[in-house]
Protein backbone atom coordinates (compact mmCIF):
# COMPACT_ATOMS: atom_id res chain seq x y z
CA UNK A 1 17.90 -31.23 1.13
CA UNK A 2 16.18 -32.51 4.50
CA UNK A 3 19.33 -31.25 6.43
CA UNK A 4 18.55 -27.78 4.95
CA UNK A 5 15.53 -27.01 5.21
CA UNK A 6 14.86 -28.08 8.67
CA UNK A 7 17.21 -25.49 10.39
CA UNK A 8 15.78 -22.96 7.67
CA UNK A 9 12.21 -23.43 8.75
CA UNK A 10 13.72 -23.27 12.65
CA UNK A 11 15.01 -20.03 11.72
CA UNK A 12 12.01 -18.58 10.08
CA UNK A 13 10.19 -19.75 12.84
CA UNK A 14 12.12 -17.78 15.62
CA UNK A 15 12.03 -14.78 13.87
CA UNK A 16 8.18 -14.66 13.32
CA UNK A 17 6.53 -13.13 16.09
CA UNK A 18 3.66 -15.32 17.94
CA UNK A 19 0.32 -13.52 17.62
CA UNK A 20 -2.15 -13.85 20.14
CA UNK A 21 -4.67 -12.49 17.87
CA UNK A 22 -4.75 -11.24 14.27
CA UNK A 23 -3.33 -7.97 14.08
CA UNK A 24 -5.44 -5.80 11.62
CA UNK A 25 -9.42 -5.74 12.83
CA UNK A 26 -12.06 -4.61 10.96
CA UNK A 27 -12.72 -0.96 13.46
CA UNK A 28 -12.75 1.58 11.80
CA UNK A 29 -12.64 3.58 15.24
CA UNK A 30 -9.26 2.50 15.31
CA UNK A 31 -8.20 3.84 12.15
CA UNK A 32 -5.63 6.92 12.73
CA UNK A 33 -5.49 10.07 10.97
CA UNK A 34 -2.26 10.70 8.94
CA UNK A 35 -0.41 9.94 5.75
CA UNK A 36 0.49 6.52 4.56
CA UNK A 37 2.77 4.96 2.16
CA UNK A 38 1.58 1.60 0.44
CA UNK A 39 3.19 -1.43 1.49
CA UNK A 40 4.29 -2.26 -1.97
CA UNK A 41 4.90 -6.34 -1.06
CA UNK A 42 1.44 -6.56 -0.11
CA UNK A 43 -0.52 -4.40 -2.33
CA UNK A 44 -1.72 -6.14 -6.10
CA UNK A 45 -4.04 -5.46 -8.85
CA UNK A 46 -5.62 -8.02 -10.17
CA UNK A 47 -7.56 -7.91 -13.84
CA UNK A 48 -10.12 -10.20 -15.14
CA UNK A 49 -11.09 -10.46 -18.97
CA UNK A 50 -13.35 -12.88 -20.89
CA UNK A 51 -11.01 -15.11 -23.76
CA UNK A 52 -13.04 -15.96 -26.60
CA UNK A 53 -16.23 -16.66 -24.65
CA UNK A 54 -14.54 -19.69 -23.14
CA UNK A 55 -13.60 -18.65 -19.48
CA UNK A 56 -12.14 -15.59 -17.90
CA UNK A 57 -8.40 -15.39 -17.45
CA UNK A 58 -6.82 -13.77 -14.58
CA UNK A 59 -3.02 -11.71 -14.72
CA UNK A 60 -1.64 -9.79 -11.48
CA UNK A 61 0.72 -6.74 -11.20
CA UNK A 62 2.53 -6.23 -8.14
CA UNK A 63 5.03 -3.52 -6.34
CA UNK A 64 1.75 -0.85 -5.95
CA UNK A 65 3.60 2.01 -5.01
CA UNK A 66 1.79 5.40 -3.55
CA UNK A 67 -0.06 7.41 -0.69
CA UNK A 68 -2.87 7.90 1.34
CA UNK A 69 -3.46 10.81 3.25
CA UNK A 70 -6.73 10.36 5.58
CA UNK A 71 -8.88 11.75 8.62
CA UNK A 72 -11.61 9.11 10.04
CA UNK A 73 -13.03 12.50 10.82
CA UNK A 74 -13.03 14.68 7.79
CA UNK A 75 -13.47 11.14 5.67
CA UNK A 76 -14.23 13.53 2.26
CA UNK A 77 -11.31 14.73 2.47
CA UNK A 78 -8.84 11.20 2.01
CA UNK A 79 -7.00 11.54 -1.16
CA UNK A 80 -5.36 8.36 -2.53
CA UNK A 81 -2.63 8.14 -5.51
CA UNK A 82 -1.41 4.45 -6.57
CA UNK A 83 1.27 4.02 -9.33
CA UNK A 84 1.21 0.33 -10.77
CA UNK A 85 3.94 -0.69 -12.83
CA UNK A 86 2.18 -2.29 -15.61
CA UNK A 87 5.97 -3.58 -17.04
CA UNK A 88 5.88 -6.11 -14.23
CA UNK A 89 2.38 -7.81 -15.72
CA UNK A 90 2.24 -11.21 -14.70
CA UNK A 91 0.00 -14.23 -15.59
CA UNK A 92 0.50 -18.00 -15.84
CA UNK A 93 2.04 -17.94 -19.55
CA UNK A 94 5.35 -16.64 -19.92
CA UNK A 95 5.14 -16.22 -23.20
CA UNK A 96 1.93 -13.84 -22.82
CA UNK A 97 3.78 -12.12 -20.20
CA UNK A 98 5.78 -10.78 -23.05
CA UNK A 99 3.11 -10.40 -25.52
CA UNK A 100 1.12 -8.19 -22.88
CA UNK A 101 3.95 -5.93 -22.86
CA UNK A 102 3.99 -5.20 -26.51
CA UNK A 103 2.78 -2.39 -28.70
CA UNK A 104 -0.37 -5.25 -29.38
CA UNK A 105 -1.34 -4.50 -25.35
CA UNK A 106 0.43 -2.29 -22.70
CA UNK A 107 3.43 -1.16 -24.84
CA UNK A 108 5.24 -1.21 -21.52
CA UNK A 109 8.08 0.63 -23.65
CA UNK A 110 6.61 3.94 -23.69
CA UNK A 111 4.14 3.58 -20.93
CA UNK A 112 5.39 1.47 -17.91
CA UNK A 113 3.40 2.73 -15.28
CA UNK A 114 -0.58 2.87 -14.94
CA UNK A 115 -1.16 5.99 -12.46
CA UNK A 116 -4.67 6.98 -10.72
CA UNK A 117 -5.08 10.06 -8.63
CA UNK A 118 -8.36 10.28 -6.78
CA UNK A 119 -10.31 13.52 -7.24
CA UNK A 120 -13.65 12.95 -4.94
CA UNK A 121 -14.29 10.22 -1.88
CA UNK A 122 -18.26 9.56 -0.76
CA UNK A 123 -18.15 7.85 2.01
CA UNK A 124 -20.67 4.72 2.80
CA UNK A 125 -20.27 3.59 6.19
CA UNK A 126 -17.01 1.37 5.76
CA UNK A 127 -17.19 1.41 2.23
CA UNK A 128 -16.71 4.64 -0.08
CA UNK A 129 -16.77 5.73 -3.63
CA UNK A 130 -13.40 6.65 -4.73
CA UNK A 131 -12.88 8.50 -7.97
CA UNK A 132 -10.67 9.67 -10.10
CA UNK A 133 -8.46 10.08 -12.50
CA UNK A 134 -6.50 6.93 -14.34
CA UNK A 135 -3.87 7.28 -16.68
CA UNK A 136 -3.29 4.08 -18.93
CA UNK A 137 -1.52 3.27 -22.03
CA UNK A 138 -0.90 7.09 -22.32
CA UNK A 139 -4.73 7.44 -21.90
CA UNK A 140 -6.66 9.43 -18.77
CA UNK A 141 -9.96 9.06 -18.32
CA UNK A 142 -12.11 8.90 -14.84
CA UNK A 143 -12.77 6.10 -13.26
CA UNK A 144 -14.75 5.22 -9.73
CA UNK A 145 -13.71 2.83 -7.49
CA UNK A 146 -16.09 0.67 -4.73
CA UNK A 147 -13.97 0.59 -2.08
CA UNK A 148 -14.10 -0.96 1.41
CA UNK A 149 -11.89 -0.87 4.50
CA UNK A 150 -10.55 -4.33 5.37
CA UNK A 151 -8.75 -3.85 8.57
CA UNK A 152 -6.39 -1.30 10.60
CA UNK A 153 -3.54 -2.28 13.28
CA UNK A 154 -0.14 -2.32 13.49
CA UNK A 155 1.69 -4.75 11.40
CA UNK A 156 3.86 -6.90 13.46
CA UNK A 157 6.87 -7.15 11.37
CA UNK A 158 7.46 -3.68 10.10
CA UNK A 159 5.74 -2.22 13.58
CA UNK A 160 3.81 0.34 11.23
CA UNK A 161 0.81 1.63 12.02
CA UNK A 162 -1.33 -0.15 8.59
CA UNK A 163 -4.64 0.45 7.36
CA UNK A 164 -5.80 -2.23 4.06
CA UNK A 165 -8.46 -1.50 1.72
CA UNK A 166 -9.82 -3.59 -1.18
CA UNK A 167 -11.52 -1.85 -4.27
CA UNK A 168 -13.14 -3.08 -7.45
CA UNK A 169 -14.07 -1.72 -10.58
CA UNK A 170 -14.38 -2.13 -14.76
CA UNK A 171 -13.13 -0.53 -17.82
CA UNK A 172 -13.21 -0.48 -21.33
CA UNK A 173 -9.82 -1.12 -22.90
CA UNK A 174 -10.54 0.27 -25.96
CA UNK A 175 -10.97 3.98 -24.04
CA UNK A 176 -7.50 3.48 -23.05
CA UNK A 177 -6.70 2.98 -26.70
CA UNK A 178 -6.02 -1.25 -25.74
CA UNK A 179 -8.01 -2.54 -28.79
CA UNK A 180 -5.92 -5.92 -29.77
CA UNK A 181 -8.79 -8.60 -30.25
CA UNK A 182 -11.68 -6.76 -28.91
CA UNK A 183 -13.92 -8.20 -28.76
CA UNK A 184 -12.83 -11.86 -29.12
CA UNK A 185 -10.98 -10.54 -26.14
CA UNK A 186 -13.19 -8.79 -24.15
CA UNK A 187 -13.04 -5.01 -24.12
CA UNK A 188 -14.32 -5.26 -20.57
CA UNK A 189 -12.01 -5.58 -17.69
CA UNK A 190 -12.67 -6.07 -13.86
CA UNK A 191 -10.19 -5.23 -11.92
CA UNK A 192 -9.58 -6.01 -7.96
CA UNK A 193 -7.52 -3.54 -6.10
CA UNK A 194 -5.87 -4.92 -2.63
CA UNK A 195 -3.52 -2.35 -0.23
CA UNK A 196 -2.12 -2.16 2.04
CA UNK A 197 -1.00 1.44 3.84
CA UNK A 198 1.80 1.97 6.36
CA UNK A 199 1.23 5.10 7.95
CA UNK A 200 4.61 7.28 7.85
């Protein structure tokens, strides 16, 4: 096993540029004007929820899919849509990876994807108010975002031109018609939004 993965780590090694610096930087100066695809192996949702009053469990989706079209100058203006395949639900159980996907929680069968489309953008120095519209479970109903820019630069292995935001919010799971244990299971869920944007 030795034998293999020292040439392996070699190899990854080469092929990794050497950074004198981090590449992204928090200047939003720098940020360019354009549209922008999401960087789907680096963007995630994350959702919080309260289990029986005991602690707060944690599940991920990944593979964000979507756009941003945006003008540092005209900042009002930025529209953002992010599609989130809520089939690919992950946590640390298996076995509630399935149950999620059921007609007790997502019912990933007839609704696979969670889709928000934003509708205004205030902006707050390097933080805005995003909201919109969010389709769940078959269920749209608005929801704001607190959003705040992370970092812009070009990414160093794709050679993109990426801008990374990170956004937070809560909503009722019952409104989305997600009622299974409420409210043993809370009805309240925070949710962390992380993406990146490759400008096209």
């Amino acid at each position: 096993m030795r034998t293999f993965i020292a040439p392996l780590a070699l190899a990854l090694a080469a092929s990794t540029p050497a950074l004198a610096q981090v590449p992204g930087q928090p200047n939003a100066a720098a940020v360019q004007a354009g549209s922008y695809a999401t960087d789907p192996n680096h963007s995630q949702v994350a959702f919080a929820i309260n289990h029986f009053g005991f602690n707060v469990y944690n599940g991920l989706f990944g593979n964000i899919t979507g756009t941003l079209t945006l003008d540092p100058k005209a900042s009002k203006a930025a529209k953002v849509v992010i599609d989130v395949p809520v089939a690919e639900v992950v946590t640390t159980s298996a076995k509630l990876n399935e149950h999620l996907k059921t007609a007790d929680f997502f019912d990933t069968a007839k609704f696979p994807t969670a889709h928000f489309e934003s509708t205004s953008v205030v902006p707050q120095g390097t933080r805005a108010k995003i909201t919109g519209n969010l389709t769940l479970h078959g269920v749209t109903r608005p929801v704001t975002l607190d959003a705040r820019f992370i970092g812009t630069g070009a990414n160093p292995m794709s050679k993109a031109q990426t801008v990374g935001f990170e956004a937070t919010t809560q909503i009722q799971r019952s409104q989305f018609g997600i009622t299974t244990y409420v409210p043993g299971v809370a009805d309240a869920v925070d949710l962390r939004i992380t993406v990146a944007f490759e400008k096209k």
